[in-house]
Protein backbone atom coordinates (compact mmCIF):
# COMPACT_ATOMS: atom_id res chain seq x y z
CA UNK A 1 3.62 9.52 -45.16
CA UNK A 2 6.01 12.25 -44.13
CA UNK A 3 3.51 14.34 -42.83
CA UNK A 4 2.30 11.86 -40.65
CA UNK A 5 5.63 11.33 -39.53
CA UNK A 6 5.80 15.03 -38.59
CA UNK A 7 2.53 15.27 -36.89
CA UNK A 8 3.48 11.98 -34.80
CA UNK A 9 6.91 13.45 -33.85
CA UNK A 10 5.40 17.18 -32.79
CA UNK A 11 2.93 15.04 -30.70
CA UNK A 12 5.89 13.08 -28.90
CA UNK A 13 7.62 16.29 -28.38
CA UNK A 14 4.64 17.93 -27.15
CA UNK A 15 3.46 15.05 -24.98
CA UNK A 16 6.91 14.90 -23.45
CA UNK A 17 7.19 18.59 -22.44
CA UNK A 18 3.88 18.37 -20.69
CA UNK A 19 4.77 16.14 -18.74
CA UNK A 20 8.06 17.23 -17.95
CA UNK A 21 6.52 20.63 -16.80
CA UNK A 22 4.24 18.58 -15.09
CA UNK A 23 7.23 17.41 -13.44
CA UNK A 24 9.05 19.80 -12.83
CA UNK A 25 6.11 21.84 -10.72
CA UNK A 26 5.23 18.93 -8.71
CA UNK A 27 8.95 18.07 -8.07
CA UNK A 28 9.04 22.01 -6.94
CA UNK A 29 6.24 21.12 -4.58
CA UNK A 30 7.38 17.95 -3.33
CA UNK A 31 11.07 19.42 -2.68
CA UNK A 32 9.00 22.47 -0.44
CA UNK A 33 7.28 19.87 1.61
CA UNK A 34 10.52 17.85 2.59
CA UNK A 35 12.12 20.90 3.12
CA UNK A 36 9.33 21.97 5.46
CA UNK A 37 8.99 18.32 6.88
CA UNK A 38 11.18 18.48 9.91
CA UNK A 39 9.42 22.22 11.28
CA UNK A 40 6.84 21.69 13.73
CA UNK A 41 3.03 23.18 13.04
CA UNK A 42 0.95 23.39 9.74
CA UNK A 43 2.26 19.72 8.30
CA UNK A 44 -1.12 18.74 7.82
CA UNK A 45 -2.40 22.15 5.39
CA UNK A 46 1.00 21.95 3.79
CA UNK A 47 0.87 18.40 2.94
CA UNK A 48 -2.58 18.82 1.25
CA UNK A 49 -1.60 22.10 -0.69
CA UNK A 50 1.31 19.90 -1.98
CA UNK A 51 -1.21 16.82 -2.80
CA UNK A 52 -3.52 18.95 -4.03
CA UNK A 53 -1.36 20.72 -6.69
CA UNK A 54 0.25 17.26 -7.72
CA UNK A 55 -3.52 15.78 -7.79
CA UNK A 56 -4.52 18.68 -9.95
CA UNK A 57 -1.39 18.42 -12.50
CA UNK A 58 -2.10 14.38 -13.03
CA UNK A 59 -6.06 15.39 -13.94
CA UNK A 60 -4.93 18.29 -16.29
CA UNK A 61 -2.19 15.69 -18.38
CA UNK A 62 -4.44 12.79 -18.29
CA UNK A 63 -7.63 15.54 -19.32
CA UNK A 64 -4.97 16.60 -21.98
CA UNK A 65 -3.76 13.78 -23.29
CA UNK A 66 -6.85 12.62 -23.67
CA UNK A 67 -8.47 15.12 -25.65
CA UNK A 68 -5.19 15.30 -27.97
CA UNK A 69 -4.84 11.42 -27.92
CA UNK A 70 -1.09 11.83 -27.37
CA UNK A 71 0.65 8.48 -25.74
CA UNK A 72 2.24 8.95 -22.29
CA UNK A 73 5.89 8.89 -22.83
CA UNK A 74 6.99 6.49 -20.42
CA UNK A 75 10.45 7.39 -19.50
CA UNK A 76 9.68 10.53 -18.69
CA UNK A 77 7.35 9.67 -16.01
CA UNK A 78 9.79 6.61 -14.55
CA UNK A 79 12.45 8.94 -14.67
CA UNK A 80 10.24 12.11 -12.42
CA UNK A 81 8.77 8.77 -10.26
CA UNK A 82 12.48 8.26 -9.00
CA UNK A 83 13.23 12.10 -8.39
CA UNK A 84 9.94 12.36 -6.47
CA UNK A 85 11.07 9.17 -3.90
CA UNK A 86 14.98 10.78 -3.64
CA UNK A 87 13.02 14.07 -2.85
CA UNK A 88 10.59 12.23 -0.23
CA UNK A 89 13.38 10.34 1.56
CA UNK A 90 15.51 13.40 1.99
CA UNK A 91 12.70 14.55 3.81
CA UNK A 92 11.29 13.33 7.12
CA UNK A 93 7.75 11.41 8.11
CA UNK A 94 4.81 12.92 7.77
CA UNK A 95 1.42 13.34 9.45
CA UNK A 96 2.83 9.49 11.34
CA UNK A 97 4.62 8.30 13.85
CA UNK A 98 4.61 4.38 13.02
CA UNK A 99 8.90 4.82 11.79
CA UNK A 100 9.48 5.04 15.76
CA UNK A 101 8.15 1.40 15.97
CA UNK A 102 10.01 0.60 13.14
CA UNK A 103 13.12 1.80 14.26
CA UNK A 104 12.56 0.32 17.66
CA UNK A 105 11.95 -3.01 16.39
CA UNK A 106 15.03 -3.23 13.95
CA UNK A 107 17.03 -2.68 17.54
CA UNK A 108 15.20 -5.22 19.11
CA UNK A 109 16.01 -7.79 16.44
CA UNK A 110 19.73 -7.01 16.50
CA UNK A 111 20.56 -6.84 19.73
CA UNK A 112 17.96 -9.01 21.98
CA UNK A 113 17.19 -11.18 18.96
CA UNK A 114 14.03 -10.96 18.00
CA UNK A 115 11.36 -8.20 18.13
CA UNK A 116 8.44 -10.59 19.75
CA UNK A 117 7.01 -11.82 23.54
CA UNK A 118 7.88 -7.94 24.47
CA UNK A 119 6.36 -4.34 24.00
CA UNK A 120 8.41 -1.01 24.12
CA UNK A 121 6.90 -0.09 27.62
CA UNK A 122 8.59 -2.73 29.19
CA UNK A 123 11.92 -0.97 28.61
CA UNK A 124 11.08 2.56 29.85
CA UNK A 125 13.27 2.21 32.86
CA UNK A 126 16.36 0.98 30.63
CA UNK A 127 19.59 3.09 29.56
CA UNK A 128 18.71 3.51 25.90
CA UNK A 129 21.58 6.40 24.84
CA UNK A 130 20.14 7.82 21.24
CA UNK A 131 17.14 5.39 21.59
CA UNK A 132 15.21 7.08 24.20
CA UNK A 133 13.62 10.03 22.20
CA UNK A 134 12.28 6.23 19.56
CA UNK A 135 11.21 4.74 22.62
CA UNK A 136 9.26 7.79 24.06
CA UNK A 137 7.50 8.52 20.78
CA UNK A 138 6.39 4.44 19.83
CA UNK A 139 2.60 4.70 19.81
CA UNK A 140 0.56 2.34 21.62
CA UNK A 141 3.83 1.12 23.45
CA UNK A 142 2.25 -1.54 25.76
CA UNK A 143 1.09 -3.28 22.72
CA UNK A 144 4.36 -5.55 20.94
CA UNK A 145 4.57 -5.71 17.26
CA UNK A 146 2.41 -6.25 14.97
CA UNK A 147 4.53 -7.33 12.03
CA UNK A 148 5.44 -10.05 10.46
CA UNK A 149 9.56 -11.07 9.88
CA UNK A 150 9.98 -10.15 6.52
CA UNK A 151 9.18 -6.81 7.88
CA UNK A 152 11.52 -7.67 10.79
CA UNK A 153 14.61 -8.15 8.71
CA UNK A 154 14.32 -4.72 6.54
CA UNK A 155 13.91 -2.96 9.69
CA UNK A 156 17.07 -5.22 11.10
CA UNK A 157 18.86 -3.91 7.68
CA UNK A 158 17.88 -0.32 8.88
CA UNK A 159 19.81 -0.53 12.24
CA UNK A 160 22.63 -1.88 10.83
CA UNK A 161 23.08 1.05 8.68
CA UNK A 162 22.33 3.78 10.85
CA UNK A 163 20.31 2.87 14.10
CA UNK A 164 17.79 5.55 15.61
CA UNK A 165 18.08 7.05 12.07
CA UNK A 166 14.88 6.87 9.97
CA UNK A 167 16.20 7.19 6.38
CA UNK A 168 17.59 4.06 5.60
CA UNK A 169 13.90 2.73 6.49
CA UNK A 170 12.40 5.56 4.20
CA UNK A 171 15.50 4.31 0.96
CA UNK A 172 14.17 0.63 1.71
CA UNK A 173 10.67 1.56 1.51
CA UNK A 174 11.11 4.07 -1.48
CA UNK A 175 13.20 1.54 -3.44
CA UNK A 176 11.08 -1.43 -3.06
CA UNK A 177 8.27 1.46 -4.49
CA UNK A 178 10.27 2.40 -7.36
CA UNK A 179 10.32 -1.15 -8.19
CA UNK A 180 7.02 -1.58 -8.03
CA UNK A 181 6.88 0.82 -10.30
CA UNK A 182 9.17 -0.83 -12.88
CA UNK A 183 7.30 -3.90 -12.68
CA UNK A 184 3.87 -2.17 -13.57
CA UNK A 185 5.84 -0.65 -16.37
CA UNK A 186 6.54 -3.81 -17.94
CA UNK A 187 2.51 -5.19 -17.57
CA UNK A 188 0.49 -1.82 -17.90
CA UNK A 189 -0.15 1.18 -19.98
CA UNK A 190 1.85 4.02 -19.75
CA UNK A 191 -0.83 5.86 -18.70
CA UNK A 192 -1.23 3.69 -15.77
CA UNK A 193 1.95 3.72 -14.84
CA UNK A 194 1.47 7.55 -14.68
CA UNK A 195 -1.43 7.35 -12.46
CA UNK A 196 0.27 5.25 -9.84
CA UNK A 197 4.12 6.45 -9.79
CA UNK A 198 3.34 10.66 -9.47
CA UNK A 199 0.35 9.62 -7.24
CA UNK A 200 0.93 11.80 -3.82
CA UNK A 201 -0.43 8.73 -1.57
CA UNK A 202 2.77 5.92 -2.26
CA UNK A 203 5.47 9.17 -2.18
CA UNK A 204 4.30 10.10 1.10
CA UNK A 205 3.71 7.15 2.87
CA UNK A 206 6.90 5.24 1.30
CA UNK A 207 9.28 7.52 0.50
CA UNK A 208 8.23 10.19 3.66
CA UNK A 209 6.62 7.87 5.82
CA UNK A 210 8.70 4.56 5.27
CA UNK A 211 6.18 1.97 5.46
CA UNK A 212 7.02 -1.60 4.48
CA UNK A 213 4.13 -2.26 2.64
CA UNK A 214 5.42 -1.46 -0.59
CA UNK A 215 8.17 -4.35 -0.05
CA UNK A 216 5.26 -6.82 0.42
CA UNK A 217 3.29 -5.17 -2.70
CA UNK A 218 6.04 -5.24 -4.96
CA UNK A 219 6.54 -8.85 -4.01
CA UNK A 220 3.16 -9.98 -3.94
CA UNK A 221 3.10 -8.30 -7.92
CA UNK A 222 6.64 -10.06 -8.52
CA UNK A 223 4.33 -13.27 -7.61
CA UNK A 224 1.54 -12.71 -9.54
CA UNK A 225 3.82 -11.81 -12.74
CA UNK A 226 6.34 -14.81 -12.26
CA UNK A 227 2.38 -17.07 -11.70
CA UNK A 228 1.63 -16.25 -14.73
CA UNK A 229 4.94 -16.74 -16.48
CA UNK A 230 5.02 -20.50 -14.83
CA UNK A 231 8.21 -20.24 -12.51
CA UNK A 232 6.74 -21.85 -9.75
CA UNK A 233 9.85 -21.57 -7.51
CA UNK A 234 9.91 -18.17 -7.88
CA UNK A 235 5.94 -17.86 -6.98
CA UNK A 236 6.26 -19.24 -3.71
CA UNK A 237 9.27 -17.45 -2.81
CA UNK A 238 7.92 -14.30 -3.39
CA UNK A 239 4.57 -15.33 -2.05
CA UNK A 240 6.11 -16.25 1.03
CA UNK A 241 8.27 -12.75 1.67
CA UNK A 242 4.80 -11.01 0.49
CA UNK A 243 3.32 -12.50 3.37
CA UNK A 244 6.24 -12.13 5.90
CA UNK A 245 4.98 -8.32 5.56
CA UNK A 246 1.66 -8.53 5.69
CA UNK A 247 -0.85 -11.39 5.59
CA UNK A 248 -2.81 -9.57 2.82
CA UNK A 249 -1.32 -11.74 0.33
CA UNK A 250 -3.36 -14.75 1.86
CA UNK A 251 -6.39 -13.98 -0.30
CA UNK A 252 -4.05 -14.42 -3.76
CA UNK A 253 -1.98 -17.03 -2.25
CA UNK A 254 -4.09 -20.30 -2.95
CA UNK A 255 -4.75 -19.19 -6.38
CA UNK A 256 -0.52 -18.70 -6.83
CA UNK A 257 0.30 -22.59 -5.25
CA UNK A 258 -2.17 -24.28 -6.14
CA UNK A 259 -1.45 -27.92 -7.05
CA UNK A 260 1.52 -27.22 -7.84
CA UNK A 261 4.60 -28.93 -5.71
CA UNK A 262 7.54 -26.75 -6.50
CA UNK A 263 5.86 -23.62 -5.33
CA UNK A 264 4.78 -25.34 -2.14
CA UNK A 265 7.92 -26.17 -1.33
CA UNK A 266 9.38 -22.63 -1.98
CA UNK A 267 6.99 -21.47 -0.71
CA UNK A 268 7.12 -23.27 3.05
CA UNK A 269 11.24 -23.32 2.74
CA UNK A 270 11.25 -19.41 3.05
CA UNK A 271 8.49 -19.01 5.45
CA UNK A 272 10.57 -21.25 7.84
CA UNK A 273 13.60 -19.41 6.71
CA UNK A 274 12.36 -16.28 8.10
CA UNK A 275 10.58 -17.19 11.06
CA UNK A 276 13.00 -19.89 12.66
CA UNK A 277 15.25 -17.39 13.89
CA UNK A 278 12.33 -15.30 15.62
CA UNK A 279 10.03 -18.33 16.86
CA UNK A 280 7.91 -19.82 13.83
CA UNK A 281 4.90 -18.74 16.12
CA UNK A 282 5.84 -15.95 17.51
CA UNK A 283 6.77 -14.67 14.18
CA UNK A 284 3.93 -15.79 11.75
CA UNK A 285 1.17 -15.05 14.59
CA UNK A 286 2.38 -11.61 16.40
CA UNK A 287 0.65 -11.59 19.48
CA UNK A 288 0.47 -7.66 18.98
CA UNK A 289 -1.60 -8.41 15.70
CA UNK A 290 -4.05 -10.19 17.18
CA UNK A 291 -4.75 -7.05 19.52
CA UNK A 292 -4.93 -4.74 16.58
CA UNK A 293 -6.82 -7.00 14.96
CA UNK A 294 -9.51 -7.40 17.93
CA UNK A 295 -9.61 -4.00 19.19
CA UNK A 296 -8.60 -1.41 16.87
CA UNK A 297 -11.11 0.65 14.53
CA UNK A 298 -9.93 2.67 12.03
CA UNK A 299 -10.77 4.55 8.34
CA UNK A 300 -13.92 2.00 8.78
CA UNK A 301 -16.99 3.41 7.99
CA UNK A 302 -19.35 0.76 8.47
CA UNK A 303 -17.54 -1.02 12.01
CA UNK A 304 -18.52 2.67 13.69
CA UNK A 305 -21.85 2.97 12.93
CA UNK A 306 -22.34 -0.54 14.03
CA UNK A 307 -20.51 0.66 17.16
CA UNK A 308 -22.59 3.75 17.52
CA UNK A 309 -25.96 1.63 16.81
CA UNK A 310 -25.20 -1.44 18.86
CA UNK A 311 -21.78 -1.07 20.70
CA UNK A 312 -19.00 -3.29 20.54
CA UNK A 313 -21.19 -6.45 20.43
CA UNK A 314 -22.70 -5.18 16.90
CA UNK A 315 -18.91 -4.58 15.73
CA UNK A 316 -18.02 -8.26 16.84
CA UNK A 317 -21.46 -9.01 14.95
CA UNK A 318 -20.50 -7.16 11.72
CA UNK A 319 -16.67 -8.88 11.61
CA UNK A 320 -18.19 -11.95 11.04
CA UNK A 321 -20.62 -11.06 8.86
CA UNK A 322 -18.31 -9.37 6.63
CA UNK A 323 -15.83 -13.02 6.78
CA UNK A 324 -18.63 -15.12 5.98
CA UNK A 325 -19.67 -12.99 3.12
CA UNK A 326 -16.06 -12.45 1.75
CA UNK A 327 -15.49 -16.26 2.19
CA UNK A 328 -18.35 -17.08 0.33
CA UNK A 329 -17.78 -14.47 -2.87
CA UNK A 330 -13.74 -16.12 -2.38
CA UNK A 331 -14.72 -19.56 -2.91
CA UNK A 332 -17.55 -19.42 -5.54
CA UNK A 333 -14.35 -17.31 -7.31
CA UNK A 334 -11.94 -20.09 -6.20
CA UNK A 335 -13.76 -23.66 -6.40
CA UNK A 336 -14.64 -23.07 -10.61
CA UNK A 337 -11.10 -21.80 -11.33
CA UNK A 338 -9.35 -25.08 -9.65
CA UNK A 339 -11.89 -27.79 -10.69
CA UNK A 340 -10.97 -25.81 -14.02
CA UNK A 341 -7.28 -27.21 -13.62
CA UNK A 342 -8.01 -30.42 -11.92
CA UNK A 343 -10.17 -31.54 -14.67
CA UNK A 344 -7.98 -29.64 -17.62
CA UNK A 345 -4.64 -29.12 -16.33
CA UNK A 346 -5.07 -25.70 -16.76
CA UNK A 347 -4.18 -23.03 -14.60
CA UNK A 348 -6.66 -19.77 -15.99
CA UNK A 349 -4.01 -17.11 -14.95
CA UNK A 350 -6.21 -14.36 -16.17
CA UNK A 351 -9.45 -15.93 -14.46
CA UNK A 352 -7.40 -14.83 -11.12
CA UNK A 353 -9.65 -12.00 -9.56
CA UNK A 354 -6.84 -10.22 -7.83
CA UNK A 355 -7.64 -6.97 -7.97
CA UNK A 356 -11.27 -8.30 -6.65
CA UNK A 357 -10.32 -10.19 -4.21
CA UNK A 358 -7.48 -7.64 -2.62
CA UNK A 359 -9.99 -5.03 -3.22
CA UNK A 360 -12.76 -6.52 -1.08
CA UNK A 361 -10.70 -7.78 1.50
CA UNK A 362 -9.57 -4.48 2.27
CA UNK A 363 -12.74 -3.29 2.78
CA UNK A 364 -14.17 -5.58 5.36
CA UNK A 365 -11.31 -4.71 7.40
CA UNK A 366 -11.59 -2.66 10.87
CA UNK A 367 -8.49 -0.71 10.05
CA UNK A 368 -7.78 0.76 7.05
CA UNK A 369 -4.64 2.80 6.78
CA UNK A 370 -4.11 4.32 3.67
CA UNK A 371 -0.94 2.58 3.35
CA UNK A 372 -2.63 -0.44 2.50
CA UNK A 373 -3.75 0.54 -0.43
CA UNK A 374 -0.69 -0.07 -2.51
CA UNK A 375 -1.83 -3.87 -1.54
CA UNK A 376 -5.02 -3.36 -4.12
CA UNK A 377 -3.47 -0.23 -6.58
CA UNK A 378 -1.41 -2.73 -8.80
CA UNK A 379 -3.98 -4.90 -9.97
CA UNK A 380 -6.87 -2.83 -10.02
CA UNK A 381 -4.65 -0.48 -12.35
CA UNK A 382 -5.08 -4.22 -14.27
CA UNK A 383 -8.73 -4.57 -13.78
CA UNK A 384 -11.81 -3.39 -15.70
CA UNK A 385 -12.36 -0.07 -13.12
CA UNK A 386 -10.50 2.56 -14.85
CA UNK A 387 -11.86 5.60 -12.17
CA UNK A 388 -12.07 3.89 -8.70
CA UNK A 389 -8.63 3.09 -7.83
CA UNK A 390 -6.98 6.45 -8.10
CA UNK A 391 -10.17 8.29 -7.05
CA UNK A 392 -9.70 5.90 -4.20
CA UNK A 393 -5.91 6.49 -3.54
CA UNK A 394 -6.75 10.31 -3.87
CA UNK A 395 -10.06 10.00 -1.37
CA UNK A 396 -8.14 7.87 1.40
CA UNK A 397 -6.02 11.17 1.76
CA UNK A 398 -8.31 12.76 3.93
CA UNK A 399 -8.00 10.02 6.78
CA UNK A 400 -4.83 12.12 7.50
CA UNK A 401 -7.50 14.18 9.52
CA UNK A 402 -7.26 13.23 12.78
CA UNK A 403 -6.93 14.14 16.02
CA UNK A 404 -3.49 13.62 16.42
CA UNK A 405 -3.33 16.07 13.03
CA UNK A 406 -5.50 18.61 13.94
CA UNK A 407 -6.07 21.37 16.52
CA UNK A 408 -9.33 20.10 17.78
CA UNK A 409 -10.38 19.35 21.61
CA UNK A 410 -13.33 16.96 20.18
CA UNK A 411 -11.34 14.74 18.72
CA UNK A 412 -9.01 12.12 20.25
CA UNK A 413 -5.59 11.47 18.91
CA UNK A 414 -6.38 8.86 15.94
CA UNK A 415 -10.00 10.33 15.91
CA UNK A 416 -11.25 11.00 12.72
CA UNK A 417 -14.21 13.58 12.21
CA UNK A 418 -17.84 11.81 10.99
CA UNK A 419 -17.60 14.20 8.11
CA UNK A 420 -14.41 12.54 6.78
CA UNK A 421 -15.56 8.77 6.63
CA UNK A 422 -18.86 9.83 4.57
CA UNK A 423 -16.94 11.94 2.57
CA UNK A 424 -14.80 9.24 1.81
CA UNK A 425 -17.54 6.56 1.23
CA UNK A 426 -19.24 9.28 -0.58
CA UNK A 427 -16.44 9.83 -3.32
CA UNK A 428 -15.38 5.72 -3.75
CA UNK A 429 -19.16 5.11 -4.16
CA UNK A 430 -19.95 7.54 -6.55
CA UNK A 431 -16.14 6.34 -8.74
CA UNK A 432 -17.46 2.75 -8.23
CA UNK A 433 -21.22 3.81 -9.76
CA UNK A 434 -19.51 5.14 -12.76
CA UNK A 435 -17.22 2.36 -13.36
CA UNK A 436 -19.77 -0.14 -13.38
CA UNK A 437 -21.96 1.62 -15.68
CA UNK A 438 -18.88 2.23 -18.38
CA UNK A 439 -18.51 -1.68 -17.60
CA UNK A 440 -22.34 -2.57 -18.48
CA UNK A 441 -22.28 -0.49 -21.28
CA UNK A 442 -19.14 -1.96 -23.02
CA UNK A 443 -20.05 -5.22 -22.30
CA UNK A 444 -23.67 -4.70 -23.76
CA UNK A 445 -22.16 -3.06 -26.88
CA UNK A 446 -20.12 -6.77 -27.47
């Protein structure tokens, strides 16, 4: 009995300082790149030699702790996850310009009220003071905004605390991260947890980049965990400010309300509460999003070789082939589940597909930042694929080649090289394979 004892305790210890030195080297490496962040030149080589060695540590513990079948010490790895998003947002954006439009908007909802029914071009002959050098680097600037108010308000937040200043967006973003973080702490292995808090993608594009998806991921988890744990109020709250962000939460969010009353009403209470003050239309249907959504290609592998077979008429073709095919896998998902809890009053909280459903709908989109991700990440890390989603995560790193990235005359500013999207259809396919074949086998072996 004692000896066991021992041997358990020298394998804590030892598990621990691996993954402190783990730690420790890719906190060294994150700390170079934010202290190289603001220099012009090189940001896209140094950001992938700094991925790269964090990417190799995570495969050399997990390879490790494997083989020794040690157990992840958890508060180790929360504890490096919040140095690594205080190291990111001392550092500025990377390899992005989107904060700009962030910053811009937060302006435009304190002082003119709301951020909608204009675009940032329509002010280039206005006296800005500190917001000119914002205005002249917003991308696509004839184009207004494509989010959603939720989003609105945390950028509002930003400009109160410091406006034309991009690290109060970068502390939102990185704390609502962290959080995310602490919630998949409480419903997933340690080892999980692992994966997704020292992965390089969330660091750089929340606590760098300051994107506000990980405020509408961390809610849209908050949702799913207080769904299962019957608070409906709560549900549709959440559900609601998940949406306000994004409208990625739509494919989860008939599964969360269901028949139920209380989370309806939460729900459509603080939807109106944060879109009255913008214009419930203008703020739940951005007329920029409807452009993105319409014209924009991006990350999406399958929209440009329809375009280069057929033109834009085959890409128009292939959007609604992709709907009607999602819509159909959605509701033979959906219809058994809620004739399930019409006919037994039961609501089959782990019959939810929600990494499934997130997961798909990603795909079939024409634009696929690698942001969105963190959208899918939380319950996949759930799911039965153990591979895909960080082989994913780590894959959609290389749509950070573009033109506007590179030193290249052939490529246009958010151009991406042919060689990237096969590459990256290449690697998910191949992660994907091997999942489903581990899958086939264990369920075979049962």
């Amino acid at each position: 009995m004692v000896a066991t004892e021992s041997r358990g305790a020298g394998s804590s210890k030892s598990a621990a300082v691996a993954v402190v030195l783990a730690g420790v080297i890719s906190a060294l490496a994150w700390a170079y790149l934010a202290m190289q962040s603001g220099t012009d030149g090189e940001g896209l080589s140094r950001f992938v030699s700094v991925a790269g060695v964090v990417l190799a540590l995570q495969i050399i513990v997990v390879g490790g702790f494997h083989r020794m079948g040690w157990r992840m010490p958890l508060i180790v790895v929360v504890v490096f996850a919040a140095v690594f998003r205080i190291i990111g947002v001392a550092g500025a954006p990377l390899l992005e310009d989107d904060h700009f439009r962030f910053m811009w908007d937060g302006r435009s909802t304190v002082e003119l009220g709301t951020p909608y029914g204009h675009a940032p071009a329509d002010f280039f002959d206005a006296d800005l003071g500190t917001f000119e050098p914002v205005l002249d680097d917003i991308n696509h600037p004839d184009i207004p905004t494509v989010y959603g108010p939720a989003s609105q308000w945390t950028f509002a937040l930003a400009y109160v605390v410091a406006p034309a200043n991009v690290w109060p967006l970068q502390l939102i973003s990185a704390l609502a991260d962290f959080a995310l973080v602490l919630l998949l702490a409480r419903i997933a292995t340690p080892l999980v947890v692992f994966l997704y808090a020292w992965a390089p993608l969330p660091i750089k594009e929340f606590a760098f980049t300051a994107h506000p998806d990980s405020v509408g991921a961390v809610l849209l988890l908050g949702a799913f965990i207080a769904f299962k744990a019957r608070r409906e109020l709560a549900t549709g709250a959440m559900l609601a400010l998940a949406l306000g962000v994004k409208p990625f939460a739509l494919v989860l969010a008939p599964y969360f309300l269901g028949f139920s009353l209380r989370a309806w009403v939460a729900c459509v209470a603080t939807m109106l509460a944060l879109g009255l003050p913008f214009g419930l239309a203008d703020a739940w249907l951005p007329s920029g999003l409807g452009a993105m959504a319409s014209v924009w290609l991006f990350n999406a592998p399958a929209y440009f070789l329809a375009l280069h077979l057929g033109g834009a008429g085959a890409v128009q073709g292939l959007k609604a082939v992709f709907v009607i095919a999602f819509s159909a896998w959605w509701a033979s998902r959906f219809v058994p589940w809620i004739w399930r809890w019409f006919r037994h009053r039961d609501i089959a909280v782990d019959a939810v597909p929600a990494a499934l459903s997130t997961g798909l709908f990603l795909a079939i989109l024409p634009v696929w930042n690698p942001w969105y991700v963190v959208w899918w990440l939380p319950f996949a890390a759930l799911g039965p694929l153990r591979l895909t989603p960080w082989v994913a995560a780590a894959a959609l790193l290389l749509s950070y080649i573009t033109g506007i990235n590179v030193d290249s005359d052939a490529l246009a500013l958010y151009q991406q090289p042919t060689w990237v999207l096969v590459a990256e259809v290449v690697i998910i396919t191949a992660a994907l394979a091997f999942d489903i074949r581990v899958v086939r086998r264990q369920r075979a072996a049962t």
